[in-house]
PDB file of N, CA and C in Angstrom:
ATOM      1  N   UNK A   1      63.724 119.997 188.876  1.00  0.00           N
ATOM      2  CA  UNK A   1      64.371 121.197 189.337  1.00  0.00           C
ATOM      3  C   UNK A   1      65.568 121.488 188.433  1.00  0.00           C
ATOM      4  N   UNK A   2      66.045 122.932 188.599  1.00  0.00           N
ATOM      5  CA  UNK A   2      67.647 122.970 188.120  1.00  0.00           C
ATOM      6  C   UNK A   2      68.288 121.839 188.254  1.00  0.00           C
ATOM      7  N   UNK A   3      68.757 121.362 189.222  1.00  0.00           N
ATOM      8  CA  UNK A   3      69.960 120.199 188.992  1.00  0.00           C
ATOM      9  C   UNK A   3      69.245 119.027 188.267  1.00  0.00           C
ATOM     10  N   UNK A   4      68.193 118.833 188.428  1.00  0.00           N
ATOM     11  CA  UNK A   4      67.502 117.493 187.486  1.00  0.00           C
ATOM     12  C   UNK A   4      67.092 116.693 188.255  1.00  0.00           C
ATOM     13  N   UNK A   5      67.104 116.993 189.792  1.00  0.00           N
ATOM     14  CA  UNK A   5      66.639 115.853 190.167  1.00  0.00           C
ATOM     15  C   UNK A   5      64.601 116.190 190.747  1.00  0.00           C
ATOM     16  N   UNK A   6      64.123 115.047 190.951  1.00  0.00           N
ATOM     17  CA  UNK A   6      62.406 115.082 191.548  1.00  0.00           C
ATOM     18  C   UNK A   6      62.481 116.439 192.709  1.00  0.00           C
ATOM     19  N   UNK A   7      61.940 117.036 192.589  1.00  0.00           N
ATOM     20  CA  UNK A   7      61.532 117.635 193.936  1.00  0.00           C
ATOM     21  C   UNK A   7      60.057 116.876 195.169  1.00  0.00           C
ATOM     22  N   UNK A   8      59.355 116.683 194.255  1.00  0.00           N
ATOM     23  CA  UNK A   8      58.508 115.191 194.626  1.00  0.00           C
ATOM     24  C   UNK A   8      58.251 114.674 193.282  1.00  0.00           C
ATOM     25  N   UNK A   9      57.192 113.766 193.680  1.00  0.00           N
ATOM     26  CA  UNK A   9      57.219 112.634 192.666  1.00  0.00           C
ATOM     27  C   UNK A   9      55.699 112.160 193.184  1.00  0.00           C
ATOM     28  N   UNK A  10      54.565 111.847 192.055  1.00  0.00           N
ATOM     29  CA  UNK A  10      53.051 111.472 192.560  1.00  0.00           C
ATOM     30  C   UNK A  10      53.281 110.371 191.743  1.00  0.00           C
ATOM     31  N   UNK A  11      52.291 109.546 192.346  1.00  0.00           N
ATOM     32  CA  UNK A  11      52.162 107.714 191.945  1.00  0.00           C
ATOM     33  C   UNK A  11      50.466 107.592 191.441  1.00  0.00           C
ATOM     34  N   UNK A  12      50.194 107.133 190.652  1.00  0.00           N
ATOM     35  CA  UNK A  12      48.459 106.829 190.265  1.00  0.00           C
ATOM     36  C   UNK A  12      48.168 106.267 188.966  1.00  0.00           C
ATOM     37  N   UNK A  13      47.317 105.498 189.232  1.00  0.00           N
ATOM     38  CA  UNK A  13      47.025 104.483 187.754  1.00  0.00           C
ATOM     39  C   UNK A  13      47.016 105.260 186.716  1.00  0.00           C
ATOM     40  N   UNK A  14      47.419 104.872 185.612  1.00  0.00           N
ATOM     41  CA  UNK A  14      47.630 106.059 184.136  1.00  0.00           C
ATOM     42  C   UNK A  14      46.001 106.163 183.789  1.00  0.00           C
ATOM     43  N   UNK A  15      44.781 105.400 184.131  1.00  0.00           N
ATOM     44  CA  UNK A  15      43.738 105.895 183.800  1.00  0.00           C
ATOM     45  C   UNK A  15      42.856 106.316 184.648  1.00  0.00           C
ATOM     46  N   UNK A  16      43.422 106.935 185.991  1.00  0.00           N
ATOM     47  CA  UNK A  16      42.295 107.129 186.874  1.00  0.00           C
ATOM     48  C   UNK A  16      42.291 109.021 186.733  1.00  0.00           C
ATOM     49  N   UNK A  17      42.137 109.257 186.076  1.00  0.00           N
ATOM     50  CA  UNK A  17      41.698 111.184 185.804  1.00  0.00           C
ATOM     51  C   UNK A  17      41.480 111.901 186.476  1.00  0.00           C
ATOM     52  N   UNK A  18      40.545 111.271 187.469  1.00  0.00           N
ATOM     53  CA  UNK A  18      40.745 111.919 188.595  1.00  0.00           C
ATOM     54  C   UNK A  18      41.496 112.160 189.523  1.00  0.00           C
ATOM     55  N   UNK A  19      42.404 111.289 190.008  1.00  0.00           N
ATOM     56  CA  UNK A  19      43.442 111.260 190.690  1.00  0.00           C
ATOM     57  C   UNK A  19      44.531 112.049 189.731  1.00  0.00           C
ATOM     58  N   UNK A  20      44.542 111.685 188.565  1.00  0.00           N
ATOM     59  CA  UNK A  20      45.685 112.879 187.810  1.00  0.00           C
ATOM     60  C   UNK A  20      45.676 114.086 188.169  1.00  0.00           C
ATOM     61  N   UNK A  21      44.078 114.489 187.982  1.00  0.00           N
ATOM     62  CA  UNK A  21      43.685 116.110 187.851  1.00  0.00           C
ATOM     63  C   UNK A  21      44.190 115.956 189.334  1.00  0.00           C
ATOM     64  N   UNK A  22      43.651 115.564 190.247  1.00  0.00           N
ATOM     65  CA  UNK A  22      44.096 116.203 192.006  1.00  0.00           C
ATOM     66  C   UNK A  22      45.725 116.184 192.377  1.00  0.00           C
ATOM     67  N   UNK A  23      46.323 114.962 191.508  1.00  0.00           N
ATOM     68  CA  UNK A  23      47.939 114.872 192.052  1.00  0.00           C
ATOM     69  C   UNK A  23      48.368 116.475 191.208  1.00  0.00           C
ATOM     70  N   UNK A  24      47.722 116.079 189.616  1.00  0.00           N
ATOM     71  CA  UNK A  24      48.437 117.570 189.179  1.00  0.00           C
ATOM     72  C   UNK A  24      48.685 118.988 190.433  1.00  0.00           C
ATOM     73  N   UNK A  25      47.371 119.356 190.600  1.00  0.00           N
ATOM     74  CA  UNK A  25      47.173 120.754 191.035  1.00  0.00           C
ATOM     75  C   UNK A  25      47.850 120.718 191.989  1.00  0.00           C
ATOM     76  N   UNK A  26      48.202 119.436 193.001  1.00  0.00           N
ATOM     77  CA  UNK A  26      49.171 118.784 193.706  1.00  0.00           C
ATOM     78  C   UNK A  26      50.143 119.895 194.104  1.00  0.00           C
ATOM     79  N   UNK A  27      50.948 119.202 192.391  1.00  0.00           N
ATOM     80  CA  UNK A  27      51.999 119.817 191.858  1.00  0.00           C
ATOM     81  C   UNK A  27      52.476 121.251 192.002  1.00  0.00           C
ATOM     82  N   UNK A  28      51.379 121.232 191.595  1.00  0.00           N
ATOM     83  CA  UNK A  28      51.369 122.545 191.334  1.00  0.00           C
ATOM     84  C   UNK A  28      51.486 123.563 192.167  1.00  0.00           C
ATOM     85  N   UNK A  29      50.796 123.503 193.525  1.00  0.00           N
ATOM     86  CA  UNK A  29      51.082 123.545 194.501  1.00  0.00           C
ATOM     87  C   UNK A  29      52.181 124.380 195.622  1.00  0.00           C
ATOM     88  N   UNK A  30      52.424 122.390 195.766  1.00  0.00           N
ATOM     89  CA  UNK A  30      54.085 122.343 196.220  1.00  0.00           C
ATOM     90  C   UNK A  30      55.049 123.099 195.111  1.00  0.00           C
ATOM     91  N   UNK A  31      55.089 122.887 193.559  1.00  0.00           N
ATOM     92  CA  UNK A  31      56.277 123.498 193.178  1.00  0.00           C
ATOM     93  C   UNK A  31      56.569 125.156 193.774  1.00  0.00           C
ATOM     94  N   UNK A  32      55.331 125.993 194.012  1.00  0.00           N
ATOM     95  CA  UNK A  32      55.606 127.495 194.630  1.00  0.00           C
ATOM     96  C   UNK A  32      55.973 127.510 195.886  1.00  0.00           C
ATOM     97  N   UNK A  33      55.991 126.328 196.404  1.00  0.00           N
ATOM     98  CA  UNK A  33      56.938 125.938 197.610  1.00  0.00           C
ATOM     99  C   UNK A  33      58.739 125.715 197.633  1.00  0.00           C
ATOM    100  N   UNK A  34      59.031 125.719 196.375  1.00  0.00           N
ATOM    101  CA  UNK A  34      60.620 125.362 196.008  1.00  0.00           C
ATOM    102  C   UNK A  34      61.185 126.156 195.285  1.00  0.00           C
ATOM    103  N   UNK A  35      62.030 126.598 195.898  1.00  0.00           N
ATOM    104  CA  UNK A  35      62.924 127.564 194.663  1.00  0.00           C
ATOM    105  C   UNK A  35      64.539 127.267 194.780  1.00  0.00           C
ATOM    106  N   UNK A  36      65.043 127.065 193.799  1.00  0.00           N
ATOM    107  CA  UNK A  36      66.641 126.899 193.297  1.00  0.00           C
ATOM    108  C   UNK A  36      67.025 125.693 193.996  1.00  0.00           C
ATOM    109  N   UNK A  37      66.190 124.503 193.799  1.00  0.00           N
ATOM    110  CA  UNK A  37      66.311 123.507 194.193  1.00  0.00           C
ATOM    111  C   UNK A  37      66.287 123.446 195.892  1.00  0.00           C
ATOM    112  N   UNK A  38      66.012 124.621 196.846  1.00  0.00           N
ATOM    113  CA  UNK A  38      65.608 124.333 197.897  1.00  0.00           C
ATOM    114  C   UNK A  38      64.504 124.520 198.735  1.00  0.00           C
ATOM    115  N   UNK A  39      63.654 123.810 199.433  1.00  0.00           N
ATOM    116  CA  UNK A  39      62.286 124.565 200.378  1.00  0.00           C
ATOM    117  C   UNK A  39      62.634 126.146 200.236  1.00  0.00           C
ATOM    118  N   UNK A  40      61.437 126.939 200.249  1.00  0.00           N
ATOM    119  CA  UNK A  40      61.479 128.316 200.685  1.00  0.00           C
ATOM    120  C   UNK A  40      61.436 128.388 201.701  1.00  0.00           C
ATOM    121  N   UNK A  41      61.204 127.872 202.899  1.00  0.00           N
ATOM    122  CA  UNK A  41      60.830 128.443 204.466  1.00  0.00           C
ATOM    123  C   UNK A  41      62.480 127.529 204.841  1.00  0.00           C
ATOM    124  N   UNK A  42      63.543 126.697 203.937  1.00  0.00           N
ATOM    125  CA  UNK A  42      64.661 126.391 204.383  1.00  0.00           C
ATOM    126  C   UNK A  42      64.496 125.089 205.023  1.00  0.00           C
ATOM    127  N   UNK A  43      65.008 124.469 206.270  1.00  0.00           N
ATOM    128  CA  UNK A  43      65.207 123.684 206.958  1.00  0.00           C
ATOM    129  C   UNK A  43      63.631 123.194 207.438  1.00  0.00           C
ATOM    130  N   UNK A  44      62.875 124.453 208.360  1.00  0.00           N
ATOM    131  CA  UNK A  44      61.814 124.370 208.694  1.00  0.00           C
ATOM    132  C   UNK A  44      60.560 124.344 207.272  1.00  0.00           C
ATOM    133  N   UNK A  45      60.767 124.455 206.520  1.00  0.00           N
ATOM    134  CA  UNK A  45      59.853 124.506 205.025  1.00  0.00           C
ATOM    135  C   UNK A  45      60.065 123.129 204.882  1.00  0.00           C
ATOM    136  N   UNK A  46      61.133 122.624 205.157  1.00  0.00           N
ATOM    137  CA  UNK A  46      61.654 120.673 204.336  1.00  0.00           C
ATOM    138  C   UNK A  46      60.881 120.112 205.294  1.00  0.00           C
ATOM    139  N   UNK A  47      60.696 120.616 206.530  1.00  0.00           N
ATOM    140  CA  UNK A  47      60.465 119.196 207.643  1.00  0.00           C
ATOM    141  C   UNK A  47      58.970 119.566 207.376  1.00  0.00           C
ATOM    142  N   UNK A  48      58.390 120.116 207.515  1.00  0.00           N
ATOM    143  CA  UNK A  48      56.788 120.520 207.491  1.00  0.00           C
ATOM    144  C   UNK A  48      56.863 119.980 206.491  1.00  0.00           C
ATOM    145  N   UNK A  49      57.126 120.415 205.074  1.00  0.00           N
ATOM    146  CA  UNK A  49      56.432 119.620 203.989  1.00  0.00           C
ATOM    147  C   UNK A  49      56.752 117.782 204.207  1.00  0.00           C
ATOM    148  N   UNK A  50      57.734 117.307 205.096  1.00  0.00           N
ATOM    149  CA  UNK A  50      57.782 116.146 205.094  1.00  0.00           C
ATOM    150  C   UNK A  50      56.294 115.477 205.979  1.00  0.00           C
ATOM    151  N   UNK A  51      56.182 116.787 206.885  1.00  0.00           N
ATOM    152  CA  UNK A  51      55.347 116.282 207.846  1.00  0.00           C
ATOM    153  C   UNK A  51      54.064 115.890 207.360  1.00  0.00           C
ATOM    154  N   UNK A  52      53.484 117.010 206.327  1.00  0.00           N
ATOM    155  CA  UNK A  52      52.665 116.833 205.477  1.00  0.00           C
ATOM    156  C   UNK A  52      52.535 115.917 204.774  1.00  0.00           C
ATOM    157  N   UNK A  53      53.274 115.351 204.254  1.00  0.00           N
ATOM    158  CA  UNK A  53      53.310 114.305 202.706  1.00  0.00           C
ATOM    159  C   UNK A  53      52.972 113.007 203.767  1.00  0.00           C
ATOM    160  N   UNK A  54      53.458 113.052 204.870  1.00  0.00           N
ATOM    161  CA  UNK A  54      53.457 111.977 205.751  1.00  0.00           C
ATOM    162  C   UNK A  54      51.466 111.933 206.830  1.00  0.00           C
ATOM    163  N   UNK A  55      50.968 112.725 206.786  1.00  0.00           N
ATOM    164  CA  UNK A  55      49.495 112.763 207.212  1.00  0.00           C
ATOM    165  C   UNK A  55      48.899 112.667 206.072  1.00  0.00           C
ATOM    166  N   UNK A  56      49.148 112.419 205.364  1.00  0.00           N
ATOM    167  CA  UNK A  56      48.530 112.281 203.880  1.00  0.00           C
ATOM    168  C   UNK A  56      48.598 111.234 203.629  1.00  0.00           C
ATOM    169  N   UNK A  57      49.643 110.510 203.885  1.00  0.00           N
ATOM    170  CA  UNK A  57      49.794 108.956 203.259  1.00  0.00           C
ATOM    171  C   UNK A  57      48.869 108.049 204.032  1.00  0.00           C
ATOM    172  N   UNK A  58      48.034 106.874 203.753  1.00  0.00           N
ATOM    173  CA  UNK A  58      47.494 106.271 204.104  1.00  0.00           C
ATOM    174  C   UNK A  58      48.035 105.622 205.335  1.00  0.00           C
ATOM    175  N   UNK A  59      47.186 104.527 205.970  1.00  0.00           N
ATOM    176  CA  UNK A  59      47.734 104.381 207.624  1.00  0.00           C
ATOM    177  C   UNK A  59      48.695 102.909 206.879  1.00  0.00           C
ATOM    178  N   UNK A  60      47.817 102.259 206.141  1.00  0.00           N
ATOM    179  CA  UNK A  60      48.471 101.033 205.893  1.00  0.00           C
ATOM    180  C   UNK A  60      49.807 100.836 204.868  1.00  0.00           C
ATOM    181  N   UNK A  61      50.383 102.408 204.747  1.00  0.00           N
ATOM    182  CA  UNK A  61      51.358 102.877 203.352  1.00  0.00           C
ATOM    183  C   UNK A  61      52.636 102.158 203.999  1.00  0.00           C
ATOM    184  N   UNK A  62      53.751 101.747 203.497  1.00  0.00           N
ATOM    185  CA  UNK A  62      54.746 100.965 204.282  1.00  0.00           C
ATOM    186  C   UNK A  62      55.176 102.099 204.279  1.00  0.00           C
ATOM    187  N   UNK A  63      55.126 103.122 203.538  1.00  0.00           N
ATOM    188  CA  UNK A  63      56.085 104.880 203.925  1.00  0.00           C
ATOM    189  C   UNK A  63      55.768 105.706 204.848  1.00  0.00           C
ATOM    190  N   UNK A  64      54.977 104.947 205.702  1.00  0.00           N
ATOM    191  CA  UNK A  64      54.102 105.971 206.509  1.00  0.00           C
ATOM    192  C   UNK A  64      55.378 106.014 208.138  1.00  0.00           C
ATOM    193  N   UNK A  65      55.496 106.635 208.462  1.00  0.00           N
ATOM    194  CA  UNK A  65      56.368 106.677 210.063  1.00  0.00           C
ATOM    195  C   UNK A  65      55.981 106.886 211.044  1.00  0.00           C
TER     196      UNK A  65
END
């Protein structure tokens, strides 16, 4: 973002291609979700996308809540 910091961040073996190509578009994504370093929908845009990233993560992820 502007200030420099991650807005997210994807994790995947450097040779699995497939998982690149899907985290990319990912990306791609979520970034039309962020502008000037904040959610677009604000407060309610941050928690949904948290909610999201979080049904996504596997059951056995230690990040999972």
């Amino acid at each position: 973002m502007r200030s420099g910091r991650w807005s997210f961040r994807y994790e995947c073996p450097v040779d699995d291609l497939r998982q690149i190509a899907t985290l990319r578009k990912k990306a791609i994504l979520e970034s039309a979700n962020v502008h000037e370093d904040r959610p677009t929908d604000g407060f309610a845009g941050l928690v949904g996308a948290w909610f999201n990233w979080q049904e996504e993560l596997p059951e056995t992820d230690e990040r999972k809540r």
